[in-house]
N, C-alpha and C. Protein backbone atom coordinates (compact mmCIF):
# COMPACT_ATOMS: atom_id res chain seq x y z
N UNK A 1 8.86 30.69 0.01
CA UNK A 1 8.90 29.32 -0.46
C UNK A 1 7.89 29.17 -1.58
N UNK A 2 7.98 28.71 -2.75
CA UNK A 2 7.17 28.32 -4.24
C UNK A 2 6.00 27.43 -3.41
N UNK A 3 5.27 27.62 -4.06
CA UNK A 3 3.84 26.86 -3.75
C UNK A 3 4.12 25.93 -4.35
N UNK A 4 3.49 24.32 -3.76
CA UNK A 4 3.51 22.99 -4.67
C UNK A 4 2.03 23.51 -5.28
N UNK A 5 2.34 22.69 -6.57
CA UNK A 5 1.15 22.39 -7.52
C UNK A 5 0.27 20.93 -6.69
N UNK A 6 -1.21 21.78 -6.81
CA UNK A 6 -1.77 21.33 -6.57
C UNK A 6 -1.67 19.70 -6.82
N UNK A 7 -1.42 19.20 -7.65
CA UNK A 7 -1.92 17.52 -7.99
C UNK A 7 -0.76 17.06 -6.78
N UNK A 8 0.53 17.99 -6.23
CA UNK A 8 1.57 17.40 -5.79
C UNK A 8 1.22 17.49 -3.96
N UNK A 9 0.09 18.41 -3.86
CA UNK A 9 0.18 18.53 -2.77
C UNK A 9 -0.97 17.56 -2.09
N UNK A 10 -1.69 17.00 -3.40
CA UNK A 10 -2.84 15.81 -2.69
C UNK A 10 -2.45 14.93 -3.07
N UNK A 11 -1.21 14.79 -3.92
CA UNK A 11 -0.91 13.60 -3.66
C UNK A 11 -0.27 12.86 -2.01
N UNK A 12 0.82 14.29 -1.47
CA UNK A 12 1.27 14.38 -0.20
C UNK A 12 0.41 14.25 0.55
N UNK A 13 -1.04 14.71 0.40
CA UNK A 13 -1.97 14.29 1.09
C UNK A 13 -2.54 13.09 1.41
N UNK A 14 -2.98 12.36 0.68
CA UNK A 14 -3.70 11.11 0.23
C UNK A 14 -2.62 10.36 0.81
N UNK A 15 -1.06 10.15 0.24
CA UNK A 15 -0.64 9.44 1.38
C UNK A 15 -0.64 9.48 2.73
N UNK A 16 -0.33 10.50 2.66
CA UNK A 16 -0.48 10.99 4.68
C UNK A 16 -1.53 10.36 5.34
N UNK A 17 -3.07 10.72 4.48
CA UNK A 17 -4.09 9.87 5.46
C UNK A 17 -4.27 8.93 5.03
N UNK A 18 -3.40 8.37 3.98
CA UNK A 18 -3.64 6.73 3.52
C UNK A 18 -3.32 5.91 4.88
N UNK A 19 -2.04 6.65 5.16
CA UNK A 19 -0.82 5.99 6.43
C UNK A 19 -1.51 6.36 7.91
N UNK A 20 -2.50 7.27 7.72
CA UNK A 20 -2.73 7.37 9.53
C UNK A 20 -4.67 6.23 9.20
N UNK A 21 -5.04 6.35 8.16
CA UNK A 21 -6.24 5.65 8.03
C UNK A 21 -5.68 4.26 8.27
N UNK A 22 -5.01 3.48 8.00
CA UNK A 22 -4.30 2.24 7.81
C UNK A 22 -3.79 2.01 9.40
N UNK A 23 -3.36 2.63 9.74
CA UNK A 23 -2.82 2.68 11.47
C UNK A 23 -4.39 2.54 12.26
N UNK A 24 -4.60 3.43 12.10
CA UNK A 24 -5.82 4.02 13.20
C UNK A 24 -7.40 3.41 12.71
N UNK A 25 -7.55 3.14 11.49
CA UNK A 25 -8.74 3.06 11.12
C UNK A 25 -9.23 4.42 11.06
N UNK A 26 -10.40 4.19 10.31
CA UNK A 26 -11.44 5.59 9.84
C UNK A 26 -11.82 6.29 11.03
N UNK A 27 -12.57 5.54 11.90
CA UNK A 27 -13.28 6.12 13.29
C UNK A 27 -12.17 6.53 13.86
N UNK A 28 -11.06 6.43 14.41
CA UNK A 28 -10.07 6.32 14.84
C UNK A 28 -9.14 7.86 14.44
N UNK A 29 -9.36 8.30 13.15
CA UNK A 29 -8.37 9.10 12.70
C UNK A 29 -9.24 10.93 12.57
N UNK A 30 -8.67 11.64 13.79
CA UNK A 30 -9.56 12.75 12.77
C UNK A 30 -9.00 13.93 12.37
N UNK A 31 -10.34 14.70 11.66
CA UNK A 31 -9.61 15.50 10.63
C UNK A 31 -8.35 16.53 10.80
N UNK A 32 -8.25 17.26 12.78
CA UNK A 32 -7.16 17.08 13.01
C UNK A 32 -6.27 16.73 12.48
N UNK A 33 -5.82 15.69 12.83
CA UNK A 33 -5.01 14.90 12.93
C UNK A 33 -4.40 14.24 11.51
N UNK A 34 -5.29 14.38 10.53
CA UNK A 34 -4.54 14.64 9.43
C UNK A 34 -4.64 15.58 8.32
N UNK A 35 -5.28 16.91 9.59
CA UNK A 35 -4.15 18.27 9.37
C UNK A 35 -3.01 18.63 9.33
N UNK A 36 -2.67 18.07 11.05
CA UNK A 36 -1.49 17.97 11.58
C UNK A 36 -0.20 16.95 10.51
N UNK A 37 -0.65 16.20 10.02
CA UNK A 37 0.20 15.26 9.85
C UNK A 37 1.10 15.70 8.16
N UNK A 38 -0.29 16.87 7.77
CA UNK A 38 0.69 17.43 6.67
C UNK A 38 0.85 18.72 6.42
N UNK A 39 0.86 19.14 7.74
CA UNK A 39 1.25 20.79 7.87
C UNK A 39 -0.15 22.12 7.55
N UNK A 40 -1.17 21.65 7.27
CA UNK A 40 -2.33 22.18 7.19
C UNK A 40 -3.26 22.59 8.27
N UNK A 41 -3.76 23.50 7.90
CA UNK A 41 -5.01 23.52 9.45
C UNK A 41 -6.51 22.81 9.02
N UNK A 42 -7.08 22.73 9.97
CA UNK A 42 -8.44 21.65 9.34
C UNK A 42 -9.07 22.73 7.98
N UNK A 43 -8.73 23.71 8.15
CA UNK A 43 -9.96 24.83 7.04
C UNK A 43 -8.83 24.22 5.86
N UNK A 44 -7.21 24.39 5.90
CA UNK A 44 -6.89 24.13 4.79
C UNK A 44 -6.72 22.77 4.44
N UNK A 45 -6.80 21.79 4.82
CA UNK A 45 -7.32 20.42 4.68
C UNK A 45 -8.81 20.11 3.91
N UNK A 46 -9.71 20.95 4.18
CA UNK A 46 -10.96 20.78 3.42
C UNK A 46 -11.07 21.94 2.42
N UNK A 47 -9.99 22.71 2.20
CA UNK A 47 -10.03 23.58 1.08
C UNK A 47 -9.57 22.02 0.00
N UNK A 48 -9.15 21.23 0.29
CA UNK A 48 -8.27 19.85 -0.85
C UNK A 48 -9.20 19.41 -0.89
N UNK A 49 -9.73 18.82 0.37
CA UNK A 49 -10.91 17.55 0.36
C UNK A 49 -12.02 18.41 0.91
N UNK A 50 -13.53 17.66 0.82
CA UNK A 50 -14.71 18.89 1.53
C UNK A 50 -14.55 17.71 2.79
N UNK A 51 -14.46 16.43 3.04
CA UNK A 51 -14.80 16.00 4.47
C UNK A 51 -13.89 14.91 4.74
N UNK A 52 -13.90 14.29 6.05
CA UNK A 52 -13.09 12.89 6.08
C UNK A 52 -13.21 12.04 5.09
N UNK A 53 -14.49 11.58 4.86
CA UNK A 53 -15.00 11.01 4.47
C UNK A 53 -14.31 10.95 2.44
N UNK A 54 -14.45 12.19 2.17
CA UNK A 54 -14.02 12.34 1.09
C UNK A 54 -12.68 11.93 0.56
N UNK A 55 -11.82 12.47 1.71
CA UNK A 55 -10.33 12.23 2.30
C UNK A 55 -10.22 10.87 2.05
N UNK A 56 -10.94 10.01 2.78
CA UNK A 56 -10.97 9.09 2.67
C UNK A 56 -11.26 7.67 1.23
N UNK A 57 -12.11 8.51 1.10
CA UNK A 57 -12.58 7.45 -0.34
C UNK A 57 -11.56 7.83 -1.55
N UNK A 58 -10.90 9.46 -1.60
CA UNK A 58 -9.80 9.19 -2.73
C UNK A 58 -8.54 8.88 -2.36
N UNK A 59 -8.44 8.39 -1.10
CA UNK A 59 -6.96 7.65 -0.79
C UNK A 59 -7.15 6.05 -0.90
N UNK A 60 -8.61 5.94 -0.78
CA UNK A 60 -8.88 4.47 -1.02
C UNK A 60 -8.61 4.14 -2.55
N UNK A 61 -9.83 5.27 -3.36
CA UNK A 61 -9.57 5.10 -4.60
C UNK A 61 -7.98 5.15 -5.46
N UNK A 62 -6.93 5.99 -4.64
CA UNK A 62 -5.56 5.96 -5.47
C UNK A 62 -5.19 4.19 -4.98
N UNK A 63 -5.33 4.14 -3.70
CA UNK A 63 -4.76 2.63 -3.86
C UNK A 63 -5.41 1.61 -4.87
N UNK A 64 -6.61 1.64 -4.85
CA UNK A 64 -7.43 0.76 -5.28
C UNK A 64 -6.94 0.71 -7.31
N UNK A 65 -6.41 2.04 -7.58
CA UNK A 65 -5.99 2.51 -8.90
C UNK A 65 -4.37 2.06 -9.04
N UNK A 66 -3.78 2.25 -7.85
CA UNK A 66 -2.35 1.49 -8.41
C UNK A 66 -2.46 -0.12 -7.76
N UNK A 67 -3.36 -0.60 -6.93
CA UNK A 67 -3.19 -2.08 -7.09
C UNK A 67 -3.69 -3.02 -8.60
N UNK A 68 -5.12 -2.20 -9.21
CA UNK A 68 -5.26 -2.65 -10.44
C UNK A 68 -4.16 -2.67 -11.35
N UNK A 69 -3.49 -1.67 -11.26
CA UNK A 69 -2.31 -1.60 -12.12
C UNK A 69 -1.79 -2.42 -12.18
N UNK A 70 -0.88 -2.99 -11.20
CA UNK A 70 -0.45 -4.19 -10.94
C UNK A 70 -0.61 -5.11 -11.65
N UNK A 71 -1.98 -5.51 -10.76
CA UNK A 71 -2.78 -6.76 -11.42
C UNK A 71 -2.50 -7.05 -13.05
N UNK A 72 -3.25 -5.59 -13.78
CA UNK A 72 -3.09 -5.49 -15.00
C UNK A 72 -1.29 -5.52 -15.89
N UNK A 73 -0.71 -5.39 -15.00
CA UNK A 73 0.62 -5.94 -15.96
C UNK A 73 1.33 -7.30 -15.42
N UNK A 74 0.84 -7.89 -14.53
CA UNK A 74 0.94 -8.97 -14.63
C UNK A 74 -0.04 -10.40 -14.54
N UNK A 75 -1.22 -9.85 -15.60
CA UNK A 75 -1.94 -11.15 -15.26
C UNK A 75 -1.66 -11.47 -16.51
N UNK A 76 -0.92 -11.04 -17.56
CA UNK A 76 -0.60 -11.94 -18.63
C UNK A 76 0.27 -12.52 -18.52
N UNK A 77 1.13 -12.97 -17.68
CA UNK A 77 2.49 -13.86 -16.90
C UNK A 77 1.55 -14.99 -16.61
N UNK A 78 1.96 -15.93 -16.67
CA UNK A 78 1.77 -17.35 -16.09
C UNK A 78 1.79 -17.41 -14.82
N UNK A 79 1.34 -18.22 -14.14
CA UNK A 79 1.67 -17.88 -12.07
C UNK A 79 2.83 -19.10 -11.79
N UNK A 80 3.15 -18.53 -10.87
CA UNK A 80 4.87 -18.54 -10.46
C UNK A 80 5.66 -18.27 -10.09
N UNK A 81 6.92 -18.22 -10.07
CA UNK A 81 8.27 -17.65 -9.22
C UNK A 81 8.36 -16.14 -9.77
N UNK A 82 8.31 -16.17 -11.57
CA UNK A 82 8.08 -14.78 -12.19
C UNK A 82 7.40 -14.25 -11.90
N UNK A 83 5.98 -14.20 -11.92
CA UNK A 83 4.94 -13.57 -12.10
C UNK A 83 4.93 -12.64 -10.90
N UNK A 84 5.35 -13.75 -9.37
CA UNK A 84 5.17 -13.21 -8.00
C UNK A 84 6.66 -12.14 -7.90
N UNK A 85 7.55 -12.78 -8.46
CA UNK A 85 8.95 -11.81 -8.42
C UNK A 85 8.10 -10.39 -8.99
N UNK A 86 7.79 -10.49 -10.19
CA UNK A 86 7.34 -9.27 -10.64
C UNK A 86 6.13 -8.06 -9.81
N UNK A 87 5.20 -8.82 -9.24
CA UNK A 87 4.11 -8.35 -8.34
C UNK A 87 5.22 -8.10 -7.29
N UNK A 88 6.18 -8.40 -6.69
CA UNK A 88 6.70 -7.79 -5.50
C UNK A 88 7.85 -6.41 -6.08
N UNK A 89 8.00 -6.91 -7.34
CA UNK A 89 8.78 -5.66 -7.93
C UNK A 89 8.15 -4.50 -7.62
N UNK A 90 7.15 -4.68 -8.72
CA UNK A 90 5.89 -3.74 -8.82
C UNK A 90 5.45 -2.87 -7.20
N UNK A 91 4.85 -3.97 -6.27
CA UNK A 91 4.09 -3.42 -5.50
C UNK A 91 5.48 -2.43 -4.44
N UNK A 92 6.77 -2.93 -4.08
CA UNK A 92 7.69 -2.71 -3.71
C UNK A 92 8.14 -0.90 -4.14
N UNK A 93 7.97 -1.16 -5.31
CA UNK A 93 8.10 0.40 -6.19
C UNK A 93 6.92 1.14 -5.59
N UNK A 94 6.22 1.16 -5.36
CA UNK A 94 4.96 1.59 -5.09
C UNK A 94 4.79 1.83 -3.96
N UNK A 95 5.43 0.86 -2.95
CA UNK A 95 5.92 1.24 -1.80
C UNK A 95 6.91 2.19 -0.76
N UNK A 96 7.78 2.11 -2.07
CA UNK A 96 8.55 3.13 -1.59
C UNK A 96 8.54 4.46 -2.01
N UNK A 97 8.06 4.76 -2.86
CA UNK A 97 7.28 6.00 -3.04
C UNK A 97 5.98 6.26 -2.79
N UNK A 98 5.15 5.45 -2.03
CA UNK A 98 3.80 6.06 -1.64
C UNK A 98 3.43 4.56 -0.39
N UNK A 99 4.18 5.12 0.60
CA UNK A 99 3.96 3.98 1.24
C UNK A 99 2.62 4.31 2.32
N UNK A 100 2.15 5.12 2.39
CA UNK A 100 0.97 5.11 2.90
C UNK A 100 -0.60 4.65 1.95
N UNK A 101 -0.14 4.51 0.72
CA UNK A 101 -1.17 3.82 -0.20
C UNK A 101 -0.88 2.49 0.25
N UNK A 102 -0.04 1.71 0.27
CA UNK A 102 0.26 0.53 0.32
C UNK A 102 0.24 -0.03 1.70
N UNK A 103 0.43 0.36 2.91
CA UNK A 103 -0.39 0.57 3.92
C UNK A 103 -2.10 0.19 3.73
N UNK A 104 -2.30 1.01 3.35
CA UNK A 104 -4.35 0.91 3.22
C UNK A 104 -4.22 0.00 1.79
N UNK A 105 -3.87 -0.31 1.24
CA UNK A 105 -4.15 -1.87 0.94
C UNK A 105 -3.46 -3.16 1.77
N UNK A 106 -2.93 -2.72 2.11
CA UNK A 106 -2.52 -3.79 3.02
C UNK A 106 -3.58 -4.19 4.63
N UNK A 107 -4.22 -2.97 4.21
CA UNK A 107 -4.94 -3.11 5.64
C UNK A 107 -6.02 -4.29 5.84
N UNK A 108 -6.98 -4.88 4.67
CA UNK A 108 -7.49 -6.18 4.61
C UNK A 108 -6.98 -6.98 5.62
N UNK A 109 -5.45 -7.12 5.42
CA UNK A 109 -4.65 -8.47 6.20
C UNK A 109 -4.72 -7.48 7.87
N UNK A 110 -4.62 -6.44 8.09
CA UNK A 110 -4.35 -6.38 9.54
C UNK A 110 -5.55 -6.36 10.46
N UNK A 111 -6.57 -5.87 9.81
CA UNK A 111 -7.77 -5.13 10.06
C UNK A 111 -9.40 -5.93 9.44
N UNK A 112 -8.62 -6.92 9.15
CA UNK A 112 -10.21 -7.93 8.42
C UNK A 112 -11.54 -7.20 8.83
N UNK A 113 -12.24 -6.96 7.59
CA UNK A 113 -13.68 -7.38 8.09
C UNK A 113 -13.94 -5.47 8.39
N UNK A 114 -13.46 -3.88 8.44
CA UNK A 114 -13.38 -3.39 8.62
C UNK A 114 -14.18 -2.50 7.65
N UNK A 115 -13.77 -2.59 6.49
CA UNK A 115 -14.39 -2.04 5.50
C UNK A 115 -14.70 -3.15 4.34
N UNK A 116 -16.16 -2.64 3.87
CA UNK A 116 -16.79 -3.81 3.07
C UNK A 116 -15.49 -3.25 1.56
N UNK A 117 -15.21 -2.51 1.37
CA UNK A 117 -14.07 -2.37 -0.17
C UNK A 117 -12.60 -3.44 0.31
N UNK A 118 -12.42 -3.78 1.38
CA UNK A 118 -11.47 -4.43 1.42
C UNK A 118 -11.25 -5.59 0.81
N UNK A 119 -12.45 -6.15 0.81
CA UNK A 119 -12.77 -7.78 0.15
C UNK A 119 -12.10 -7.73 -1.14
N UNK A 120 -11.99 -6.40 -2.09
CA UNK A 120 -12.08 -6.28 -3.01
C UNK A 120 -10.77 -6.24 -3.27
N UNK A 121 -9.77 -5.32 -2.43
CA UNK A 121 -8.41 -5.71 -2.12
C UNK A 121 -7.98 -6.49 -2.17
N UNK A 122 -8.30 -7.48 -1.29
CA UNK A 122 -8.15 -9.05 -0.44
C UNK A 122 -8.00 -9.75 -1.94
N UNK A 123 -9.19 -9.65 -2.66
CA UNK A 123 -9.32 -10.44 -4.11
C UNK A 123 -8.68 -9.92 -5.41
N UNK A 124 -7.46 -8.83 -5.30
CA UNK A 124 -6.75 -8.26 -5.88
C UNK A 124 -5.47 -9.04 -5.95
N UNK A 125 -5.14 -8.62 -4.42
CA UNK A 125 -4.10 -9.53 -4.00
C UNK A 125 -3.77 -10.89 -4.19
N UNK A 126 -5.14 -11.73 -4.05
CA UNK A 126 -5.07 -12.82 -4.12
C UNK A 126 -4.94 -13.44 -6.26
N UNK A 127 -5.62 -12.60 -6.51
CA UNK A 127 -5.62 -12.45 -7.82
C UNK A 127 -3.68 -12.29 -8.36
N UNK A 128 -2.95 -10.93 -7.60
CA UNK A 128 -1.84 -11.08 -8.34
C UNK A 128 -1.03 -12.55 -8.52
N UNK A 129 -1.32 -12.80 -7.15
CA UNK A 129 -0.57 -13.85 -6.46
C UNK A 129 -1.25 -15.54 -7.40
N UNK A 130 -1.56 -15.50 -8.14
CA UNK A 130 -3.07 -16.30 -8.07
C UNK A 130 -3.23 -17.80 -7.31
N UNK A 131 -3.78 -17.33 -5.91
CA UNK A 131 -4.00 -18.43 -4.85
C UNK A 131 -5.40 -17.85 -4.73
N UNK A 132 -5.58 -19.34 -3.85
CA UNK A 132 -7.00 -19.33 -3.45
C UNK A 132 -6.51 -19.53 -2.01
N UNK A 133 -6.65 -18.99 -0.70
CA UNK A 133 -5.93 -18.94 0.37
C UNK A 133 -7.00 -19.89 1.32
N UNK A 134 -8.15 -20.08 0.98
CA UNK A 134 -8.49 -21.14 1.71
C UNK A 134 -8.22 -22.73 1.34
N UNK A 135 -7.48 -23.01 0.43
CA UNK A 135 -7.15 -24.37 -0.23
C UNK A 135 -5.35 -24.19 0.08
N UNK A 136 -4.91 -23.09 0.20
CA UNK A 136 -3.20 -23.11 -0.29
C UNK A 136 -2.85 -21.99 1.27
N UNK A 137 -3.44 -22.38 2.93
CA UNK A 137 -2.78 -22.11 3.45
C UNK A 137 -1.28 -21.49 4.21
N UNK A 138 -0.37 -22.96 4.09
CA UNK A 138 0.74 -22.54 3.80
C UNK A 138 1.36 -21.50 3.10
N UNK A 139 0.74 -21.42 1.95
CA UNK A 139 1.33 -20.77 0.90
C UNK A 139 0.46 -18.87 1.08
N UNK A 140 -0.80 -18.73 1.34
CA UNK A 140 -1.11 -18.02 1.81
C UNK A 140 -0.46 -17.09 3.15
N UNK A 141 -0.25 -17.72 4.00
CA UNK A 141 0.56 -16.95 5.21
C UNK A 141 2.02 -16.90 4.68
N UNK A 142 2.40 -17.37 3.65
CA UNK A 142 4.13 -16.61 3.24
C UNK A 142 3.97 -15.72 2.29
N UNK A 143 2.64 -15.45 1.88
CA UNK A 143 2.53 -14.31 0.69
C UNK A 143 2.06 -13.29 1.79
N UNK A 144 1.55 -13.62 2.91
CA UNK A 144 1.02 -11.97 4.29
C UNK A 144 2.80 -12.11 4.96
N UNK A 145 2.90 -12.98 4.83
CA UNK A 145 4.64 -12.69 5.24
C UNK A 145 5.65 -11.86 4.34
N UNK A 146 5.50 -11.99 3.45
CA UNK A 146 6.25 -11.50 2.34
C UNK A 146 5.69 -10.06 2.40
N UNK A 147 4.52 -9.59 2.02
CA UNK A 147 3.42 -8.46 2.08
C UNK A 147 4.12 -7.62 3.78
N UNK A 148 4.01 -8.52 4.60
CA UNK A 148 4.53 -7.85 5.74
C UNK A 148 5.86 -7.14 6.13
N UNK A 149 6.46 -7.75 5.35
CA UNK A 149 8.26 -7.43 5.27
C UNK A 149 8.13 -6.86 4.72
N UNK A 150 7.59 -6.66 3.26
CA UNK A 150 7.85 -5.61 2.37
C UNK A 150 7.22 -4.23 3.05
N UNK A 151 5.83 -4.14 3.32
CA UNK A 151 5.29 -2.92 4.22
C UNK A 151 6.37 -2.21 5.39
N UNK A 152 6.96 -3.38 6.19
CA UNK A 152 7.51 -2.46 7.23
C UNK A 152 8.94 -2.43 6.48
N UNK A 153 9.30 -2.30 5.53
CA UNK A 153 11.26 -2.77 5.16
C UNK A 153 10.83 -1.30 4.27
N UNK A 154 9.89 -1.31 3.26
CA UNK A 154 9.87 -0.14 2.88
C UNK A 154 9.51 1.72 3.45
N UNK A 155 9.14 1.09 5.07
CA UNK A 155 8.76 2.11 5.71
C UNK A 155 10.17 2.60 6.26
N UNK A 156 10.69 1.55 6.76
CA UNK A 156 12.19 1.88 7.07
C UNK A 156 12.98 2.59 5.60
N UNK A 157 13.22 2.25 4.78
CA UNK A 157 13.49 2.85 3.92
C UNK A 157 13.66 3.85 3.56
N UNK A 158 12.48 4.22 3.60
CA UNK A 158 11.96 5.97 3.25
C UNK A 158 12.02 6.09 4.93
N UNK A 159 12.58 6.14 6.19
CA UNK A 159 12.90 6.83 7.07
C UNK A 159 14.33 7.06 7.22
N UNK A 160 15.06 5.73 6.35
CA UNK A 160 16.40 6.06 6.59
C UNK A 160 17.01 7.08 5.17
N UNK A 161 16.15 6.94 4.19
CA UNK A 161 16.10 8.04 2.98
C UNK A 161 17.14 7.15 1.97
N UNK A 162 17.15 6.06 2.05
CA UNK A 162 18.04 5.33 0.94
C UNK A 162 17.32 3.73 0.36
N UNK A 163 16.37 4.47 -0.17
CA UNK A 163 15.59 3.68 -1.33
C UNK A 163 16.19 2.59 -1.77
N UNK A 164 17.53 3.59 -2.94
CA UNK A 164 18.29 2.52 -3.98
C UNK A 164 18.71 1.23 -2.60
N UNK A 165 19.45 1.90 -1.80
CA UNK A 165 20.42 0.48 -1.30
C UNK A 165 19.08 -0.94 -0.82
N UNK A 166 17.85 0.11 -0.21
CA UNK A 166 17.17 -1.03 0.19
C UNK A 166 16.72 -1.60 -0.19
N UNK A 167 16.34 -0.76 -1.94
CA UNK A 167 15.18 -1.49 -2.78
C UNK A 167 15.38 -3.38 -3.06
N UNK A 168 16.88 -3.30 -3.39
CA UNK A 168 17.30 -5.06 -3.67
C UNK A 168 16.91 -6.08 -2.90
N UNK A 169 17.28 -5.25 -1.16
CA UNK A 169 17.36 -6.33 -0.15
C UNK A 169 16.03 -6.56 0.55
N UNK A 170 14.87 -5.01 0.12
CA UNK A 170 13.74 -5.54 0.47
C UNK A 170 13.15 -6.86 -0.58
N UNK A 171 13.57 -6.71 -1.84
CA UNK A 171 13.16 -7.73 -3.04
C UNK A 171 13.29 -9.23 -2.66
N UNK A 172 14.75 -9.28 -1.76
CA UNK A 172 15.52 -10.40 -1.98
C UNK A 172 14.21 -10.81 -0.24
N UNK A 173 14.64 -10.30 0.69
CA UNK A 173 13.84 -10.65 1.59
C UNK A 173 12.53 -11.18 1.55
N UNK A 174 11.78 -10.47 0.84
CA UNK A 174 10.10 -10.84 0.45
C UNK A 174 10.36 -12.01 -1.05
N UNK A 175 10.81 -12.49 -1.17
CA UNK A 175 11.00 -13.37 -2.55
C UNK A 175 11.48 -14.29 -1.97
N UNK A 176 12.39 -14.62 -0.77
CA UNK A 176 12.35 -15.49 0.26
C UNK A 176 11.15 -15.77 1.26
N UNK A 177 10.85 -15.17 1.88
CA UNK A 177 9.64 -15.62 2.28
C UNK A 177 8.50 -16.18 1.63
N UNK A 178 8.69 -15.72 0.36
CA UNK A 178 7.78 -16.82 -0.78
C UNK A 178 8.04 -18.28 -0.76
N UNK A 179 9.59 -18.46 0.16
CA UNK A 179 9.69 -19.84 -0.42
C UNK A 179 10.73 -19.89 -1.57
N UNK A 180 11.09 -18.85 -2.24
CA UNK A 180 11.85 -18.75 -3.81
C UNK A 180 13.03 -18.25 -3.56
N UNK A 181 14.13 -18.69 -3.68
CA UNK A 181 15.55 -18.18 -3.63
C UNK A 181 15.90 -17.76 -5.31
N UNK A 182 16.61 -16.70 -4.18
CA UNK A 182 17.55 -15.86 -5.59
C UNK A 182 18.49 -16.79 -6.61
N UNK A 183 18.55 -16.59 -7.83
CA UNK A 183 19.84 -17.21 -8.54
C UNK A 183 21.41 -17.03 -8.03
């Protein structure tokens, strides 16, 4: 069997313990265990990364690098039906090809208060969206609603292996829970 290139095989990585860090939490997950989870033994797991810890901070850092992204192509949109259609485009894509990044940003909403970088998430999110969630309640719990459907609709997704068909109906689902109907 051809060896993956390296950048391809931490990337396979980084999601893997994006998705068991996000489940389990840090304390919670060990290096085991996300040996196991991508076919490695612990020696070849820290031949990629030197510790959990490490493991850890560049699966934080890839999320933390494609949620800016985000942010950054749509904070020149006005806030709105567009702007949020587009942030669920965006984050949706992102989801279904690296849904264990999107997971550990998502983890703020499941896991409050867990890690002090989350805040920073939390104010990402809130940023795409641009609410202030202690003034716009309502409207706050249909954007963790929306966020929620999309997390588990895209996990299904990539288990049932048909992206294209789901990608629309996860869109249409989370763009409803905004409150915003389709044309």
């Amino acid at each position: 069997m051809p060896r993956q290139p390296k950048a391809g095989v931490d990337e396979k990585i980084l999601d893997a313990a994006a998705a068991l860090f996000a489940r389990h939490g840090f304390e919670q997950t060990s290096l085991k265990t996300l040996a196991d989870a991508v076919g490695l033994s612990k020696a070849g797991l820290l031949h990629h990364f030197p510790s959990k810890d490490a493991l850890f901070e560049a699966a934080w850092e890839q999320s933390c690098v494609l949620s800016r992204h985000v942010l950054e192509l749509v904070t020149p949109m006005p806030p709105g039906p567009q702007r949020e259609r587009r942030v669920l485009e965006l984050l949706t894509d992102i989801a279904l090809d690296r849904p264990g990044l999107v997971a550990l940003l998502f983890r703020s909403m499941t896991a409050p208060g867990e890690d002090p970088q989350q805040a920073q998430d939390e104010l990402m999110l809130n940023e795409m969206f641009v609410i202030e969630p202690e003034k716009e309640l309502a409207r706050a719990i249909r954007i963790v609603g929306a966020l929620s459907a999309m997390a588990v609709l895209t996990l299904l997704a990539n288990q049932e292996g048909d992206k294209t068909t789901w990608r629309p109906l996860i869109l249409a689902t989370c763009y409803d829970a905004l409150g915003h109907r389709e044309a």
